[in-house]
N, C-alpha and C. Protein backbone atom coordinates (compact mmCIF):
# COMPACT_ATOMS: atom_id res chain seq x y z
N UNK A 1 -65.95 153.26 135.43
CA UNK A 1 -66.88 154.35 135.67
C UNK A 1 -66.44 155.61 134.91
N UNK A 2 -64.94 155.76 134.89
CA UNK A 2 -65.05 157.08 133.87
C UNK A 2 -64.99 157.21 132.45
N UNK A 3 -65.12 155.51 132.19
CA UNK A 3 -65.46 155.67 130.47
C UNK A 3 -66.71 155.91 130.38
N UNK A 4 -67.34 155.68 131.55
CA UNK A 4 -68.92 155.94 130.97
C UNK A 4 -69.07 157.10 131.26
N UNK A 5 -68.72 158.01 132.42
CA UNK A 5 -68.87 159.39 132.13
C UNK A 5 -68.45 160.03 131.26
N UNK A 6 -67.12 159.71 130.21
CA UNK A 6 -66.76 160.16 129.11
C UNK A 6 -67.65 160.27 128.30
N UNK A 7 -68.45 158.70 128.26
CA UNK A 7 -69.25 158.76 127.10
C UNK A 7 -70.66 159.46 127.04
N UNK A 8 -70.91 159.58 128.19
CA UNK A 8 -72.16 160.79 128.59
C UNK A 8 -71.43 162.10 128.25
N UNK A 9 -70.43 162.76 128.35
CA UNK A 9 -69.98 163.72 128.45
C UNK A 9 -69.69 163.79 126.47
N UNK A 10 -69.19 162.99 125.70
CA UNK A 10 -69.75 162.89 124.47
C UNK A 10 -70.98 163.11 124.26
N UNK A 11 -71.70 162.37 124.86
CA UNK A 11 -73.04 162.43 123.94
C UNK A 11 -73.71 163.88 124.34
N UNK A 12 -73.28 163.95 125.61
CA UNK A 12 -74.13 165.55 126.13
C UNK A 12 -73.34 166.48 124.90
N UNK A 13 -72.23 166.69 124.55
CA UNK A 13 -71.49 167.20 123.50
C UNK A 13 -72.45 167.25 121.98
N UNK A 14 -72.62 166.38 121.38
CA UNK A 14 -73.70 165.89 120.22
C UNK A 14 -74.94 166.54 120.61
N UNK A 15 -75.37 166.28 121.91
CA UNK A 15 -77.20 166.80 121.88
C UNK A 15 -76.31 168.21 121.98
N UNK A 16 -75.62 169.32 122.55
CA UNK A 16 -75.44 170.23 122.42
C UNK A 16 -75.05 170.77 121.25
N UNK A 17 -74.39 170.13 120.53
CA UNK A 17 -74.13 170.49 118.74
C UNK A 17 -75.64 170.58 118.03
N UNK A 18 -76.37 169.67 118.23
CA UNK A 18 -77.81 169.48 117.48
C UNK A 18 -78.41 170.27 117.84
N UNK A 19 -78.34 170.78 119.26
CA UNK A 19 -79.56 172.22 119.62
C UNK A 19 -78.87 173.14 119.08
N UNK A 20 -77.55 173.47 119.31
CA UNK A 20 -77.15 174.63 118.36
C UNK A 20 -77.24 174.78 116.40
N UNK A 21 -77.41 173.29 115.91
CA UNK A 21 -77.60 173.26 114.50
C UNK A 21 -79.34 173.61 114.85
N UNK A 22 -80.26 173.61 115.50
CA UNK A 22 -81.68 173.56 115.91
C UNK A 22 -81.17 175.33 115.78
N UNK A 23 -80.74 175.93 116.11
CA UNK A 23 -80.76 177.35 116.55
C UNK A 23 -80.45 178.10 115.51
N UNK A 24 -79.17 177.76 114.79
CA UNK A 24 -78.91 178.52 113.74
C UNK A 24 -80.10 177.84 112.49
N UNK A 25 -80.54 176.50 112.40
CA UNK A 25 -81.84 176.96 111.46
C UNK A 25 -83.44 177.71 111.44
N UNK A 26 -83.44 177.47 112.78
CA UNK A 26 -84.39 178.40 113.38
C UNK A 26 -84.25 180.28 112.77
N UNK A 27 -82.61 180.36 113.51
CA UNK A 27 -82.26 181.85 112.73
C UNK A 27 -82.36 181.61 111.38
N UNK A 28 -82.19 181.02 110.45
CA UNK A 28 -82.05 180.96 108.80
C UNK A 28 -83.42 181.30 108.48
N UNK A 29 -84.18 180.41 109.74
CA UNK A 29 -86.16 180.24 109.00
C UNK A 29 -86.11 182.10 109.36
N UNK A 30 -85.85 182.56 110.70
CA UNK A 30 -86.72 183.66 111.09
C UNK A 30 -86.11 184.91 109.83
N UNK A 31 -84.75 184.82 108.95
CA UNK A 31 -84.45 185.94 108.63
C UNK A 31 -84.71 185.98 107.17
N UNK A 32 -85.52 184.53 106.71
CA UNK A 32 -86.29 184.15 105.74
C UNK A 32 -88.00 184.84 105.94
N UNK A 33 -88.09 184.61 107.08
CA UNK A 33 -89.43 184.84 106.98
C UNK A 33 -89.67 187.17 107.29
N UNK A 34 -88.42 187.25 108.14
CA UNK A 34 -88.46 188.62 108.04
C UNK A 34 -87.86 189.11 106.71
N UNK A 35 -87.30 188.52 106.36
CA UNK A 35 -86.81 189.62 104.89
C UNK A 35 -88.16 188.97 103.60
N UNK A 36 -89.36 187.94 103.94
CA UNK A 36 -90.10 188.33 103.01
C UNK A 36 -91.15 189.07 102.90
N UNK A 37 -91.15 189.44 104.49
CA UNK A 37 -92.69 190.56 105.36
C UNK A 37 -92.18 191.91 104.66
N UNK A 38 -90.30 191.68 104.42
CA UNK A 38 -89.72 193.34 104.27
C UNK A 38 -89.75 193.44 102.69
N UNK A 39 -89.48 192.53 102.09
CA UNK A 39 -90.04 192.52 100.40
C UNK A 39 -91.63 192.75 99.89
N UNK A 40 -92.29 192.61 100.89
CA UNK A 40 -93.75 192.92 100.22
C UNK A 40 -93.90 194.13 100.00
N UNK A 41 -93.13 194.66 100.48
CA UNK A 41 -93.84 196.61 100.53
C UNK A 41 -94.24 197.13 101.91
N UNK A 42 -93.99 196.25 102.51
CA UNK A 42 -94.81 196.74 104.17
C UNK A 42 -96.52 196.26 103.74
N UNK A 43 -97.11 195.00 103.20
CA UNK A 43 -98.25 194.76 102.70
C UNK A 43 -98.96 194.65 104.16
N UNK A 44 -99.85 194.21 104.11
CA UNK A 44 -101.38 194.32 105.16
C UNK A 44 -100.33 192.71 106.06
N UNK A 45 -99.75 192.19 105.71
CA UNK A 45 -99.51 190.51 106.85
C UNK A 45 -97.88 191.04 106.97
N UNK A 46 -97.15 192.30 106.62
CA UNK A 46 -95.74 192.07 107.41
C UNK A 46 -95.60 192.20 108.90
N UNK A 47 -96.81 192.98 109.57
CA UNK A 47 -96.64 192.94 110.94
C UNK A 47 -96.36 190.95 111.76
N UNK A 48 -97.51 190.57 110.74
CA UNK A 48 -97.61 189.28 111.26
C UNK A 48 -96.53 188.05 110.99
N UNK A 49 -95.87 189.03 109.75
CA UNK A 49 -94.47 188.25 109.48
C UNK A 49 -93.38 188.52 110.29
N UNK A 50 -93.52 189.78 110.78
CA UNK A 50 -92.34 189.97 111.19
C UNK A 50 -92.33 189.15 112.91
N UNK A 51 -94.08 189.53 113.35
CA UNK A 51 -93.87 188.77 114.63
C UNK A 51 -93.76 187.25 114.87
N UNK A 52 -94.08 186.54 113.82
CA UNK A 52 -93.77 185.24 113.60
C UNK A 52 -91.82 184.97 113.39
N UNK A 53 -91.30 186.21 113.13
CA UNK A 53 -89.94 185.90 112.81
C UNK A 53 -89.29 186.22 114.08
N UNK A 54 -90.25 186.80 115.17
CA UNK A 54 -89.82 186.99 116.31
C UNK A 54 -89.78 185.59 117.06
N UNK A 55 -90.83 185.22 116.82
CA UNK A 55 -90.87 183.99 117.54
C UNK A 55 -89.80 182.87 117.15
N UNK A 56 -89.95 182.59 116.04
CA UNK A 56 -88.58 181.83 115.58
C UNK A 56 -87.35 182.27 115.98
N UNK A 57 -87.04 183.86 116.22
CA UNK A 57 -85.63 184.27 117.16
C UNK A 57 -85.45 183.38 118.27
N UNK A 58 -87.30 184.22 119.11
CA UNK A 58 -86.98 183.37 120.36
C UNK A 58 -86.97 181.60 120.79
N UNK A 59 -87.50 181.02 119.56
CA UNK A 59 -87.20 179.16 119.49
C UNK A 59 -85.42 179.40 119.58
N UNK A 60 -84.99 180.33 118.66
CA UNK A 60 -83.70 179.92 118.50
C UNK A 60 -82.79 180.17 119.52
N UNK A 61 -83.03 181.41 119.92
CA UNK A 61 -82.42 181.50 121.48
C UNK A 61 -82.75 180.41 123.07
N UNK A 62 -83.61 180.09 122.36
CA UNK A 62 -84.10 178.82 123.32
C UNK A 62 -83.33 177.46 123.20
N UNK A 63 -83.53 177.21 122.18
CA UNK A 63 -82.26 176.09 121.91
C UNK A 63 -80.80 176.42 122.10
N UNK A 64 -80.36 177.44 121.93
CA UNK A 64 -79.04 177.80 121.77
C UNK A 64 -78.63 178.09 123.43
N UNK A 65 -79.77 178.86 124.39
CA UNK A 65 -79.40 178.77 125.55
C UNK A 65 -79.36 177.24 125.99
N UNK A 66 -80.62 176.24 125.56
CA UNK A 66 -79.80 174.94 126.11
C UNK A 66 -78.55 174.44 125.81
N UNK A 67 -78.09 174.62 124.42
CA UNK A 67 -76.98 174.21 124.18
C UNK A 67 -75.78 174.58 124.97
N UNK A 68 -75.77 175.83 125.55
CA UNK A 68 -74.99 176.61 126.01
C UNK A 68 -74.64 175.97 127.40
N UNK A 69 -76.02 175.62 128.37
CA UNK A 69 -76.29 174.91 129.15
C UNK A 69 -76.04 173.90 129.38
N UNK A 70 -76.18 173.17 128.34
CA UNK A 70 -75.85 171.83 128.53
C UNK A 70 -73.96 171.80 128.59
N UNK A 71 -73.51 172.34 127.85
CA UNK A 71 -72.19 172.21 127.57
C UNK A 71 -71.24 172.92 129.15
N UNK A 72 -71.90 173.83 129.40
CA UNK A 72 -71.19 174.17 130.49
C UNK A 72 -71.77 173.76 131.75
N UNK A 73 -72.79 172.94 131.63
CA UNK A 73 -73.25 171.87 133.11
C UNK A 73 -72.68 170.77 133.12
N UNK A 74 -72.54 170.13 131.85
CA UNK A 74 -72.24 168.72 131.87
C UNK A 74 -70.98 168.56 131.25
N UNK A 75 -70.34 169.34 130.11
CA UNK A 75 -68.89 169.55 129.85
C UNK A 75 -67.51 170.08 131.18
N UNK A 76 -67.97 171.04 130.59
CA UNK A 76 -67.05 171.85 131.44
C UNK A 76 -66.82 171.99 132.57
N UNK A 77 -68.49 172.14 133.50
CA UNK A 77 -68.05 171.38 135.02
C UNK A 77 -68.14 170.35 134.98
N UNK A 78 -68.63 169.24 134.62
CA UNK A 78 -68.46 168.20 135.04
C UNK A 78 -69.36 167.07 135.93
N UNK A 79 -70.88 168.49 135.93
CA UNK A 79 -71.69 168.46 137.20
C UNK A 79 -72.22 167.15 137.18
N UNK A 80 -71.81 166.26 138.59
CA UNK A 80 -72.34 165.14 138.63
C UNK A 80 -72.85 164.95 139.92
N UNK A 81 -73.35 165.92 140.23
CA UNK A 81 -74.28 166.00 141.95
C UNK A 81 -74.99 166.71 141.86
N UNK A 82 -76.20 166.70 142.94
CA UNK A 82 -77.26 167.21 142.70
C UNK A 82 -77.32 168.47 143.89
N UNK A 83 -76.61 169.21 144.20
CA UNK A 83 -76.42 170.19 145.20
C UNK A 83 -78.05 171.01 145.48
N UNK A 84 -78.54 171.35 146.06
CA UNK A 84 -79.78 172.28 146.11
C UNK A 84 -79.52 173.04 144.83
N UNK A 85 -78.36 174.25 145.44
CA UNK A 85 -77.81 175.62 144.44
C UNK A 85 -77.58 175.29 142.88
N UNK A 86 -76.86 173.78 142.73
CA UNK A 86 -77.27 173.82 141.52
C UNK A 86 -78.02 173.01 140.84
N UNK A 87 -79.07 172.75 141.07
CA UNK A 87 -80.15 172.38 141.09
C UNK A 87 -81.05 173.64 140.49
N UNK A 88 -81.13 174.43 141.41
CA UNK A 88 -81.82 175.76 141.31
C UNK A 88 -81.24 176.61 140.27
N UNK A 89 -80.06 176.56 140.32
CA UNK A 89 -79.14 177.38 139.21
C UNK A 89 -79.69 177.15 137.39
N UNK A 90 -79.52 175.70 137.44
CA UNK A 90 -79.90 174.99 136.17
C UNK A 90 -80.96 174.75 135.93
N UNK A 91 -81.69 175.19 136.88
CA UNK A 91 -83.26 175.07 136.79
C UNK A 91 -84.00 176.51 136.04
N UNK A 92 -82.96 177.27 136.98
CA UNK A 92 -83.44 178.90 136.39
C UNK A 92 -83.35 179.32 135.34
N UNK A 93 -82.10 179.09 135.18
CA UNK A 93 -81.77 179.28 133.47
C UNK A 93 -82.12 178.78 132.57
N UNK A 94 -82.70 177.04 132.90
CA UNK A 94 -83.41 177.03 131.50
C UNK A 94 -84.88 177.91 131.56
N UNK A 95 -85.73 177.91 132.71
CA UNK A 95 -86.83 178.62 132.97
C UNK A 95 -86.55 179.86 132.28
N UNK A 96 -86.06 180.51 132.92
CA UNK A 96 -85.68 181.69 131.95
C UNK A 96 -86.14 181.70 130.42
N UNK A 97 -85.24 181.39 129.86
CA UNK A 97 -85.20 181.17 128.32
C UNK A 97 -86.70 180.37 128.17
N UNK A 98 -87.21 179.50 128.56
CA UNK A 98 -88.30 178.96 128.15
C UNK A 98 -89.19 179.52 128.66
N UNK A 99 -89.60 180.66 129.76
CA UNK A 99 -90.96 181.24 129.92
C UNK A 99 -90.75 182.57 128.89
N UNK A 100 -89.46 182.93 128.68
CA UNK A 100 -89.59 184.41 127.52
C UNK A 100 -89.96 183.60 126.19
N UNK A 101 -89.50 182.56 125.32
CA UNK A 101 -90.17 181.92 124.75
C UNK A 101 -91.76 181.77 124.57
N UNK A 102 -92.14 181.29 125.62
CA UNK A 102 -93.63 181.00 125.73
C UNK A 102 -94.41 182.27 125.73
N UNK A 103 -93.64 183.39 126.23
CA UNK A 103 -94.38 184.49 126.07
C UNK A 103 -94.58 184.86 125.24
N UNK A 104 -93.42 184.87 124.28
CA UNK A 104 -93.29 185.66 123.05
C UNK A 104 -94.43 185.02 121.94
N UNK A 105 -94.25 183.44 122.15
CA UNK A 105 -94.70 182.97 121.48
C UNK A 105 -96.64 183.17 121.38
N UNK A 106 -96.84 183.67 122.77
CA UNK A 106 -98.21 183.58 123.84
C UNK A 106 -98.58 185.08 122.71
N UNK A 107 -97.61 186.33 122.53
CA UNK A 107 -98.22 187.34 121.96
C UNK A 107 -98.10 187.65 120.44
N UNK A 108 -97.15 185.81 119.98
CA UNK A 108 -97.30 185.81 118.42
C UNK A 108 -98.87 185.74 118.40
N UNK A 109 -99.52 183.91 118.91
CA UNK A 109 -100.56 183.45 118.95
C UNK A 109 -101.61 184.83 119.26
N UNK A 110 -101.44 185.63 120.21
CA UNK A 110 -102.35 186.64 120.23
C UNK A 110 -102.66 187.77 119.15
N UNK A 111 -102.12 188.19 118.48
CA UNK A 111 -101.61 189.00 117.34
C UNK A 111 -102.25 188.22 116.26
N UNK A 112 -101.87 186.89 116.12
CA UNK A 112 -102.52 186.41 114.87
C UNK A 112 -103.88 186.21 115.20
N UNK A 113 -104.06 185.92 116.85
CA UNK A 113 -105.70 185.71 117.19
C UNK A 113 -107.08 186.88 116.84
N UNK A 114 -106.08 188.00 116.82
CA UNK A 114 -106.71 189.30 117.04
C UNK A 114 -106.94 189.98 115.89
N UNK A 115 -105.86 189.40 114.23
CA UNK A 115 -105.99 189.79 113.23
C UNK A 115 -106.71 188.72 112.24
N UNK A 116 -106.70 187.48 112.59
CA UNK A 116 -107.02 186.64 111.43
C UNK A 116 -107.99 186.03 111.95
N UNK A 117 -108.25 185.46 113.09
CA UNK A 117 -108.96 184.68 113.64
C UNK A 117 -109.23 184.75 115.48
N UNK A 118 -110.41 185.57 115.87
CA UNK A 118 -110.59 185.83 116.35
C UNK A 118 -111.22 184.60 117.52
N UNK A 119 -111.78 183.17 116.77
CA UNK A 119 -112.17 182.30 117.68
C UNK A 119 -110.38 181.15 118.30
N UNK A 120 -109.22 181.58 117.88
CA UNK A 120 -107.82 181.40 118.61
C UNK A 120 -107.67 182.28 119.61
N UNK A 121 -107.99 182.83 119.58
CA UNK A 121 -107.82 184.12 121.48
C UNK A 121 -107.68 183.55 122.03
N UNK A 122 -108.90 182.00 122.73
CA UNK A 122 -108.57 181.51 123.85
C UNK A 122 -107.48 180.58 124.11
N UNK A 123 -107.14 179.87 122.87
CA UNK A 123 -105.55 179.53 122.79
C UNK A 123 -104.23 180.23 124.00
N UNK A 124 -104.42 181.54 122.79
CA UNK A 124 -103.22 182.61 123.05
C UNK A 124 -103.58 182.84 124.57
N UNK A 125 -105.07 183.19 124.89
CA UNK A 125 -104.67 183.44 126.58
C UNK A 125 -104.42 182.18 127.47
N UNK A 126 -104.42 180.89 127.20
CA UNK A 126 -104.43 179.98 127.53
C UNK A 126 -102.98 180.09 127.79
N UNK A 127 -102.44 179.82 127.09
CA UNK A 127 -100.88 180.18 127.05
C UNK A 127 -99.99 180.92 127.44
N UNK A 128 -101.04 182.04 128.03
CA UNK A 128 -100.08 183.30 128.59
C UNK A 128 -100.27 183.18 129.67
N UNK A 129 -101.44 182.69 130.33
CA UNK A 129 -101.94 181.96 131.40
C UNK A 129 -101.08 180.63 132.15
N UNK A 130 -100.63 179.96 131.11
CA UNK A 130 -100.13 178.93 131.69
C UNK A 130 -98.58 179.14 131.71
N UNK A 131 -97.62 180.10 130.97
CA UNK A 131 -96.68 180.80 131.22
C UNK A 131 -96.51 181.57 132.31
N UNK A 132 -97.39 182.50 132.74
CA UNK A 132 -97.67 183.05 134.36
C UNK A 132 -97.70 181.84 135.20
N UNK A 133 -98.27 181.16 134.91
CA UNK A 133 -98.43 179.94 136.03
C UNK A 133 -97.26 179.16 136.00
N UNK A 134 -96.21 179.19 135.16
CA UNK A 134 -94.47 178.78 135.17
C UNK A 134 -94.04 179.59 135.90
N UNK A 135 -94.06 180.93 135.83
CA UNK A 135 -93.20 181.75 136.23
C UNK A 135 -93.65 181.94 137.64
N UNK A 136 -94.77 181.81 138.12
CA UNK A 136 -95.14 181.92 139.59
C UNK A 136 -94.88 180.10 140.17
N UNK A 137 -94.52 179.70 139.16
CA UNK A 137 -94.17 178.04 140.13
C UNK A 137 -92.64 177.61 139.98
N UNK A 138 -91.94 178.60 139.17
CA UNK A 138 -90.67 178.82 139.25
C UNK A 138 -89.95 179.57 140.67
N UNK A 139 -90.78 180.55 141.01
CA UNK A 139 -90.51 181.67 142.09
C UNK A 139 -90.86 180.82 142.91
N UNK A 140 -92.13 180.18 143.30
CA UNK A 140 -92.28 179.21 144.71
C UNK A 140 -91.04 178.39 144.93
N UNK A 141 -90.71 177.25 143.60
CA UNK A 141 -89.09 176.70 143.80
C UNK A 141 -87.94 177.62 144.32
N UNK A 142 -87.91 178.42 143.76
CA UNK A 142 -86.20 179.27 143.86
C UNK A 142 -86.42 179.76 145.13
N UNK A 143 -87.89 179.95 145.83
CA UNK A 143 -88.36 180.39 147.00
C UNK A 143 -87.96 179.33 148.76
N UNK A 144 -88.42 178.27 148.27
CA UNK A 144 -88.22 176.91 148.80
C UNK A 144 -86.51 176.57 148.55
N UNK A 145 -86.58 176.71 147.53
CA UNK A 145 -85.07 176.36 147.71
C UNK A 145 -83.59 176.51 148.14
N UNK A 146 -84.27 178.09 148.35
CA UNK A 146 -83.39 178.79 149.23
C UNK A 146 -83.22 177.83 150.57
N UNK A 147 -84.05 177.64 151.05
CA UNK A 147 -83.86 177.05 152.17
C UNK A 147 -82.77 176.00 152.45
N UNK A 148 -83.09 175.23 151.50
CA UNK A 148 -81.88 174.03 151.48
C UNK A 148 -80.67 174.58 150.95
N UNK A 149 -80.46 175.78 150.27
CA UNK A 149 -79.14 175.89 150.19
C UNK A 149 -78.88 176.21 151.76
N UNK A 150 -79.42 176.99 152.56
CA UNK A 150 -79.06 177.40 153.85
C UNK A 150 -78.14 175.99 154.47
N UNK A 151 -78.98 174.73 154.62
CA UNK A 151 -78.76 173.71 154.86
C UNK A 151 -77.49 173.03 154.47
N UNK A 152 -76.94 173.41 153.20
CA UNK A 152 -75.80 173.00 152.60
C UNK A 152 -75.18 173.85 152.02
N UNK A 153 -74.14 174.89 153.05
CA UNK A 153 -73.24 176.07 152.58
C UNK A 153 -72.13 175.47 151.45
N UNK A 154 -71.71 174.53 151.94
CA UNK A 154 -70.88 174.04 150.57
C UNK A 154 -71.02 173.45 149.70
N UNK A 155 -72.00 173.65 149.16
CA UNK A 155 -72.79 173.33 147.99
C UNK A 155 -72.79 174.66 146.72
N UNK A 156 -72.25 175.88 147.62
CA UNK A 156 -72.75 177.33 147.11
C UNK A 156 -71.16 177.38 146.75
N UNK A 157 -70.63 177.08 147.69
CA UNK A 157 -68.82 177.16 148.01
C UNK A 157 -68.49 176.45 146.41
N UNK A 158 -69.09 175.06 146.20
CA UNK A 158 -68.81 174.40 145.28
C UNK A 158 -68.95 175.26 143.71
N UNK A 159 -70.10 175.65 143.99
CA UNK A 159 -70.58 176.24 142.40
C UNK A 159 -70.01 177.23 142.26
N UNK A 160 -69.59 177.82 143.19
CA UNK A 160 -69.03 179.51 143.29
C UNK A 160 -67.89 178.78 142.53
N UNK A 161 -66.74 177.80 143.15
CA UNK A 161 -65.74 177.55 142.18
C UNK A 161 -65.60 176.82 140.61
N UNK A 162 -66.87 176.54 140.80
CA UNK A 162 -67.05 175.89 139.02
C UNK A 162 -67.32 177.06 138.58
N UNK A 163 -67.72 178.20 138.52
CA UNK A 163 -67.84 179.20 138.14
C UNK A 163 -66.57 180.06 137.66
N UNK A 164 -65.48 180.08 138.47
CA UNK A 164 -64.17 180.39 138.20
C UNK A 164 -63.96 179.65 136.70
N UNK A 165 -63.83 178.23 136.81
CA UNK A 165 -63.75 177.50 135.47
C UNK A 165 -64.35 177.66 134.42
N UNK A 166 -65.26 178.66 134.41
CA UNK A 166 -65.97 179.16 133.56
C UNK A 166 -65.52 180.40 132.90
N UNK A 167 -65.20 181.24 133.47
CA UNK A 167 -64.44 182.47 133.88
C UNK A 167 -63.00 182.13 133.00
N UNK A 168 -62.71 181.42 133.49
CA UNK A 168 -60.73 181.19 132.88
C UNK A 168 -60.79 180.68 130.93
């Protein structure tokens, strides 16, 4: 049994290398695409370059927070239980990073809806719409879930000390 958690604990290693190679080309695309909005002269599409290079930030911070995630859920602690707290913990954080994503991305799509093509609007609100509707079904979980941590104090006890290991 613990060669095979080794070897999960490898491979979680690899998918975390690949989202971080995902992140730094993401950054390469976005500082490609902002330094050519900043070579035009400030022309009539750098606003739209530059917010498209926003969005590629935020892909890249998106990947890079999973990577980050992954490595210190499944590396470093070790996490191989499903506690409420961290459950909720690892739940949040990727939420996090992926509803600022979707937003950002929600007021690229709007921006380009509003300058180039006006029949994409309902896209972009579609999207900002269904990002609100993450973030209000994120809060019902973390809401609910409180509860069961109540239920299992050492579950909190637990993460509180993987947290130290994090720390050192």
């Amino acid at each position: 049994m613990k060669l095979l958690l080794a070897a999960f604990a490898f491979l979680h290693g690899v998918i975390a290398i690949l989202f971080a190679c995902a992140a730094l080309a993401l950054l390469g695309l976005a500082v490609q695409v902002g330094w050519s909005a900043l070579a035009n002269d400030f022309g009539p599409g750098a606003a739209q370059k530059m917010i498209e290079a926003v969005g590629l930030l935020a892909a890249a911070v998106l990947a890079l927070q999973i990577s980050q995630t992954i490595v210190e859920e499944e590396i470093v602690r070790g996490a191989h239980s499903s506690t409420p707290t961290r459950v909720r913990r690892f739940l949040s954080r990727f939420f996090v990073v992926v509803t600022v994503a979707l937003a950002i991305e929600g007021l690229v799509a709007t921006f380009h809806a509003v300058h180039e093509d006006l029949t994409q609007l309902l896209y972009a609100a579609a999207l900002l719409a269904g990002t609100a509707s993450l973030v209000a079904a994120w809060g019902l979980f973390v809401w609910f879930n409180r509860a069961a941590e109540d239920v299992e104090p050492e579950g909190m006890r637990e993460v509180k000390r993987e947290d130290e290991k994090l720390r050192d």
